[in-house]
Protein backbone atom coordinates (compact mmCIF):
# COMPACT_ATOMS: atom_id res chain seq x y z
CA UNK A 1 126.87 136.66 133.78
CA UNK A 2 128.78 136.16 130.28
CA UNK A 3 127.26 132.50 130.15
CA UNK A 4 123.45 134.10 130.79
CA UNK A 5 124.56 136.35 127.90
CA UNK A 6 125.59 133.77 125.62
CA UNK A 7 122.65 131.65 126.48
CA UNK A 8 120.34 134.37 125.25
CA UNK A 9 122.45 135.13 122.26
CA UNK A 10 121.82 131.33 121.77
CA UNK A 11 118.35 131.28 122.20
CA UNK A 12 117.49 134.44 120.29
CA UNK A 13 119.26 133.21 116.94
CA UNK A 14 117.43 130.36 117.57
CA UNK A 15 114.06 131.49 117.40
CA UNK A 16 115.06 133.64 114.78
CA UNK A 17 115.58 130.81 112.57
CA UNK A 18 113.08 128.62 113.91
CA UNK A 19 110.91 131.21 112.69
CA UNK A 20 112.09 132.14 109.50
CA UNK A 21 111.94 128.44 108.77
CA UNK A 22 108.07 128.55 109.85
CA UNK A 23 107.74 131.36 107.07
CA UNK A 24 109.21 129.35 104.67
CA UNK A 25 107.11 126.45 105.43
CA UNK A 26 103.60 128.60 105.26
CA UNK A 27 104.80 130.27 102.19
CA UNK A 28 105.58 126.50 100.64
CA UNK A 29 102.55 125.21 101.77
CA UNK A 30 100.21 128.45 100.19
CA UNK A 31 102.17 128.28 97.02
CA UNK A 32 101.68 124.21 96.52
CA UNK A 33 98.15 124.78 97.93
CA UNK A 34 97.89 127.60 95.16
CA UNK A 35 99.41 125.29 92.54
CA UNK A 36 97.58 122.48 93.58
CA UNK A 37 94.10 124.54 93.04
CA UNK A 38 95.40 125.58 89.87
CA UNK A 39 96.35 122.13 87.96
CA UNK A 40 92.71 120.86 89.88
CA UNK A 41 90.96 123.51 88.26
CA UNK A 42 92.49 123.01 84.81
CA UNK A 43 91.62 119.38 85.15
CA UNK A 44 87.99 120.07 85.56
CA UNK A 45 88.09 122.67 82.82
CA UNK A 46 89.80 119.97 80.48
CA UNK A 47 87.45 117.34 81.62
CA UNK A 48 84.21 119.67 80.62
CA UNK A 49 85.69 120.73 77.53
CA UNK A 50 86.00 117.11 76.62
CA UNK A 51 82.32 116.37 77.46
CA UNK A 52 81.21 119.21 75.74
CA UNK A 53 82.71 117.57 72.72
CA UNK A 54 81.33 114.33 72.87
């Protein structure tokens, strides 16, 4: 019985880190995705300005 309880002790902290991890990830990902859109965007804006220029 104690190694059942142990094994789900196990298991449980495991998952709860597994998904922590996975939040971590997703927020990573959305915040690079947002960055990403960001420094793209003020590319194009810098690019336009530039042809507006000319």
């Amino acid at each position: 019985m104690n190694m059942i309880e142990e094994f789900c002790y196990w298991v449980e902290d495991h998952f709860v880190l597994t998904l922590r991890g996975l939040m971590v990830l997703i927020m990573a990902g959305l915040f690079g995705f947002m960055l990403g859109g960001l420094v793209s965007l003020y590319c194009m804006v810098s690019i336009i300005e530039s042809m507006a220029n000319r």
